[in-house]
C-alpha atoms as a PDB file:
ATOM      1  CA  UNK A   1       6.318 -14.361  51.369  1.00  0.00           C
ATOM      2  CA  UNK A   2       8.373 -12.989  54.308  1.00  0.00           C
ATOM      3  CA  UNK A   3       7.945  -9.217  52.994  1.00  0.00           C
ATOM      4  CA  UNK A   4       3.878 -10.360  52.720  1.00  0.00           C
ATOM      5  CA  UNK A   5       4.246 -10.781  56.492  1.00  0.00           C
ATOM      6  CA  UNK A   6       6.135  -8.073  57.131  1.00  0.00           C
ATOM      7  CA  UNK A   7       3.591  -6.112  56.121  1.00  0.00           C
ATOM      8  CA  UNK A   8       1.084  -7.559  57.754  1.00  0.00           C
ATOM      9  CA  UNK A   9       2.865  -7.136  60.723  1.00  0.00           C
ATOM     10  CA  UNK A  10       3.393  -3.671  60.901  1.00  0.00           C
ATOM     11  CA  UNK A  11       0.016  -2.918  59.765  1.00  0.00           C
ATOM     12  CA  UNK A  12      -1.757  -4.782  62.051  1.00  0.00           C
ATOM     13  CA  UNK A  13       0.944  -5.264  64.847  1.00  0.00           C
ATOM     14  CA  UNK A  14       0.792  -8.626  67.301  1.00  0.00           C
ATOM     15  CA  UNK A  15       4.123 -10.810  68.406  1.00  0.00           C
ATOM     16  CA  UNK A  16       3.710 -13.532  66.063  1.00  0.00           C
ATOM     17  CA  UNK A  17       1.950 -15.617  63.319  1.00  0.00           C
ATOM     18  CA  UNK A  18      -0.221 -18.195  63.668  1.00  0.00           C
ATOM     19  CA  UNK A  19       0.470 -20.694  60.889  1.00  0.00           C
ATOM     20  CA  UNK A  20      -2.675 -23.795  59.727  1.00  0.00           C
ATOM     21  CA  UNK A  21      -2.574 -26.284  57.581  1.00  0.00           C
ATOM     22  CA  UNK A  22      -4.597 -28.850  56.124  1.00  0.00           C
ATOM     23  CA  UNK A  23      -4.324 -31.885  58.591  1.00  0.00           C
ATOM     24  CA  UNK A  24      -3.427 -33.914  55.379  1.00  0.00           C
ATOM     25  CA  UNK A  25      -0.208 -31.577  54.615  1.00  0.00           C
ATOM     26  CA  UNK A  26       0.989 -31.683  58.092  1.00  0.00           C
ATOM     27  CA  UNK A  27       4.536 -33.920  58.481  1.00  0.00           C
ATOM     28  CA  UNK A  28       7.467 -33.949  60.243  1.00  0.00           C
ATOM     29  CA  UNK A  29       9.554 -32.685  57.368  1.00  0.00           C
ATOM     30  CA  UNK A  30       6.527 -29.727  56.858  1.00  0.00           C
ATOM     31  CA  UNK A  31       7.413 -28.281  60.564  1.00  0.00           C
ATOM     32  CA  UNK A  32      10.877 -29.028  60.449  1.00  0.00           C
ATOM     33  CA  UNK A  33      11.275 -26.135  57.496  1.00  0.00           C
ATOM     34  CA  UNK A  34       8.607 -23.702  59.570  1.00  0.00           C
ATOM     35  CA  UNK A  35      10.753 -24.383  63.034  1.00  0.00           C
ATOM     36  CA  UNK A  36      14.469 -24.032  60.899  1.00  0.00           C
ATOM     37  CA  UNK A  37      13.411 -21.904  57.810  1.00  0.00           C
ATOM     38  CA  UNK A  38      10.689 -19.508  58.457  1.00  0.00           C
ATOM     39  CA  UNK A  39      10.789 -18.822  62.055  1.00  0.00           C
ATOM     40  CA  UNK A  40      14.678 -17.914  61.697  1.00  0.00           C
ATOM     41  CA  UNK A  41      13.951 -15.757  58.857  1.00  0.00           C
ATOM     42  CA  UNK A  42      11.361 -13.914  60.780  1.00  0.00           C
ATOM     43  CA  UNK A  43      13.603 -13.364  63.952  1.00  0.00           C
ATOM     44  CA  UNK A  44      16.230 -12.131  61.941  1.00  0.00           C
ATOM     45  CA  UNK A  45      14.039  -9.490  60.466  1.00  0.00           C
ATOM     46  CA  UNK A  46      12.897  -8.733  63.691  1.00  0.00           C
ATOM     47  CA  UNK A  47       8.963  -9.776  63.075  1.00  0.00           C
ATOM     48  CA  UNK A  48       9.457 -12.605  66.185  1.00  0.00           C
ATOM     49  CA  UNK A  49      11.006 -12.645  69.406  1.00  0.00           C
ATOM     50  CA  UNK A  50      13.901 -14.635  69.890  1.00  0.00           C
ATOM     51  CA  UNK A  51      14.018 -14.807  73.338  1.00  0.00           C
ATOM     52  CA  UNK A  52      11.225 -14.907  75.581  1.00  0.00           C
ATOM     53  CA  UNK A  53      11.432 -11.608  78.473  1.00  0.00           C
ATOM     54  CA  UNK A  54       9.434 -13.229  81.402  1.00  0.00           C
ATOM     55  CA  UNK A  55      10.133 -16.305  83.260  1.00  0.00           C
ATOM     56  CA  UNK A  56       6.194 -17.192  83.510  1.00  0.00           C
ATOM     57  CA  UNK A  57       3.700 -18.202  80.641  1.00  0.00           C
ATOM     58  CA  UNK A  58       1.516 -15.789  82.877  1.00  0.00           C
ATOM     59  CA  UNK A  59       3.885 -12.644  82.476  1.00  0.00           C
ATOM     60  CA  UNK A  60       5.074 -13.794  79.144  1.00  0.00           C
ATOM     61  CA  UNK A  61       0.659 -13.091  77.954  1.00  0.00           C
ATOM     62  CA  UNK A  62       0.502 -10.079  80.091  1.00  0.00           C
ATOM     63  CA  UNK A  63       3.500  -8.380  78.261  1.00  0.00           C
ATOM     64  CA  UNK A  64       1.110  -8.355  75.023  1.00  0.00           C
END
């Protein structure tokens, strides 16, 4: 899965995913393993930021 969205991020480019879900498969426990599973597997192959640049929501859009 995470070399699927590798790909898709380097063909396409952007500064993240956008991740849906049937309301019915939403839980706690289902964004608990996005937030501590996926997300640090992304950062740590570089295909999210870690650390936002810009101190403003404002700037933060504007950078992309």
């Amino acid at each position: 899965m995470l070399s699927t969205l590798a790909e898709v991020m380097q063909e396409v480019g952007g500064d993240g995913f956008l991740i849906s879900t049937p309301f019915q498969r939403t839980s706690r426990r289902y964004v608990n393993e996005i937030c501590e599973g996926l997300v640090p597997a992304l950062q740590r192959r570089g295909l999210t930021r870690a650390a936002y640049t810009k101190s403003t929501l404002r700037d933060t859009l504007k950078e992309f």
